[in-house]
Protein backbone atom coordinates (compact mmCIF):
# COMPACT_ATOMS: atom_id res chain seq x y z
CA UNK A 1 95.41 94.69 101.59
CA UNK A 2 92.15 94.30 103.22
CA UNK A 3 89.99 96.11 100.70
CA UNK A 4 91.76 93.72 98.15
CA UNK A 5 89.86 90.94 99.69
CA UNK A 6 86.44 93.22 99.23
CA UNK A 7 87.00 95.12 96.02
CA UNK A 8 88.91 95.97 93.15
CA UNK A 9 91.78 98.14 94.38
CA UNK A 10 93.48 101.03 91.99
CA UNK A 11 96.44 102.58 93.12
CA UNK A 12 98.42 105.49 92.70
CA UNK A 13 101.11 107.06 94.84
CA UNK A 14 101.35 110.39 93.66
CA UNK A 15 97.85 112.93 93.10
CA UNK A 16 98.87 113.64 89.29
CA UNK A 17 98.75 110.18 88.86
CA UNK A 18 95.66 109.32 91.03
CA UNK A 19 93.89 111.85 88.72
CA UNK A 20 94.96 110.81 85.46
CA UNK A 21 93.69 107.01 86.70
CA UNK A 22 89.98 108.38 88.02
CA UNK A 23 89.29 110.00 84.63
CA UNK A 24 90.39 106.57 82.80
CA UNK A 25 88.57 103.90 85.36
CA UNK A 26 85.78 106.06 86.24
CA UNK A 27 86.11 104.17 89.85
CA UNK A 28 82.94 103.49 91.83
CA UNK A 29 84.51 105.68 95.19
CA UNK A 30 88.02 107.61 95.09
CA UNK A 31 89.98 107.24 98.62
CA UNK A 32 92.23 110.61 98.50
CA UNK A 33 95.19 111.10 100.98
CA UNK A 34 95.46 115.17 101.54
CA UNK A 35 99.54 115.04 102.07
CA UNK A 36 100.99 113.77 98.55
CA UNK A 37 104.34 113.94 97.72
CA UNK A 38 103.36 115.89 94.06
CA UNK A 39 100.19 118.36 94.67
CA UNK A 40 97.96 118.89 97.23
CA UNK A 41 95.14 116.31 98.24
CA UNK A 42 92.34 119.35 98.28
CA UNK A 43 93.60 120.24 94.38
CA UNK A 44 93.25 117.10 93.43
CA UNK A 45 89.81 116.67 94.66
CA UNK A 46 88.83 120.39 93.09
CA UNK A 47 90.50 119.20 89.61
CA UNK A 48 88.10 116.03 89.94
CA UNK A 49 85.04 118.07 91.30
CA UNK A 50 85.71 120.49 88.15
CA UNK A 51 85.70 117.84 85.39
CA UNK A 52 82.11 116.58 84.05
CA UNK A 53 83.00 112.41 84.57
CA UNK A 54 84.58 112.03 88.11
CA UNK A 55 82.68 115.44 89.26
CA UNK A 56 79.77 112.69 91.19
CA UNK A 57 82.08 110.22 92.31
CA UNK A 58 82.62 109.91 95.97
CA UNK A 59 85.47 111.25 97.76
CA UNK A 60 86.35 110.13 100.98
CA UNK A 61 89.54 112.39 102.58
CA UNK A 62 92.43 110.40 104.41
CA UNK A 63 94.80 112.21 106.20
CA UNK A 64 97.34 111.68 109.14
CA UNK A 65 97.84 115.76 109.76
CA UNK A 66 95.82 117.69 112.13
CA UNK A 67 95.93 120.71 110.12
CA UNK A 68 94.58 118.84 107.12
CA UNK A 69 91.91 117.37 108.87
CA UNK A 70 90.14 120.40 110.27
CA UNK A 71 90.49 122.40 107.53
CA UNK A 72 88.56 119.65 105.78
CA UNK A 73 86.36 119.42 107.79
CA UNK A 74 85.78 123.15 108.07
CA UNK A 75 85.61 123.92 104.38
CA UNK A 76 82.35 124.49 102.83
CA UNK A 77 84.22 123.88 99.29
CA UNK A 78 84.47 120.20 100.64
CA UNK A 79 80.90 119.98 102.19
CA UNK A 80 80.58 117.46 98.98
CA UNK A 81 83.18 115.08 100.33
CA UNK A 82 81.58 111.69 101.68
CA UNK A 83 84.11 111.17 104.61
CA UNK A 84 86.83 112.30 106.46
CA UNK A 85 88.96 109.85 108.32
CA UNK A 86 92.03 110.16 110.12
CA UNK A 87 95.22 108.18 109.69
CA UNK A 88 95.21 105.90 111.35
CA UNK A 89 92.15 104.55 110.06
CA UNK A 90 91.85 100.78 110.16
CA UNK A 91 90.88 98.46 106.96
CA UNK A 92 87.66 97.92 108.40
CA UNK A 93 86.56 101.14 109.19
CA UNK A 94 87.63 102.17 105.43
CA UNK A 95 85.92 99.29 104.08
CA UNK A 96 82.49 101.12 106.01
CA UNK A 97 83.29 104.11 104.80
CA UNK A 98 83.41 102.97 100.85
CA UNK A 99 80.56 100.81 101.03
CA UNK A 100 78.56 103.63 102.39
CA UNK A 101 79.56 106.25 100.03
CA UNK A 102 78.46 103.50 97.12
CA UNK A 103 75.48 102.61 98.84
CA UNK A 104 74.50 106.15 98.70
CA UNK A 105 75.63 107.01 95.22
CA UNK A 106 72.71 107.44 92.34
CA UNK A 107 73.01 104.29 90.45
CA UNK A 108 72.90 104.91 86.74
């Protein structure tokens, strides 16, 4: 609710879903939880990585689990990720976190 008051929010519970939605909206930053109730959070972001229109858009990783986290954070496949942030991450430093990743996008 408090990115709603920033920015235009898309939502989707479920990473098939999420997916299907970035290649339609071509969003500006993609917020990705790693623990989804469908696939994985890290497949998603390789599907999105691997297809030509969402393959620039920044990813920032939200996850609650340890395990998640550090291998994240340890993965060279995911040095291209913007930011990692733990669960529970408050609406303000999210907010940060997006504006930072679009600040530092290339603008077209």
């Amino acid at each position: 609710m408090v990115l709603e008051e920033h920015c235009e929010v898309l939502k989707a519970s479920r990473g098939e879903t999420g997916y299907t939605v970035a290649c339609a909206e071509l969003p500006d930053v993609i917020v990705l939880d790693l623990l989804l109730p469908d696939v994985d959070g890290f497949d998603v972001c390789r599907r999105l990585r691997a297809n030509r229109p969402t393959a620039t858009i920044p990813v920032i990783f939200l996850t609650g689990d340890d395990r998640s986290l550090f291998k994240a954070m340890a993965s060279v496949e995911f040095a291209n990720v913007f930011a990692i942030l733990k669960k529970p991450a408050t609406g303000d430093r999210l907010l940060v976190a997006i504006r930072d990743a679009v600040n530092a996008s290339p603008q077209e």
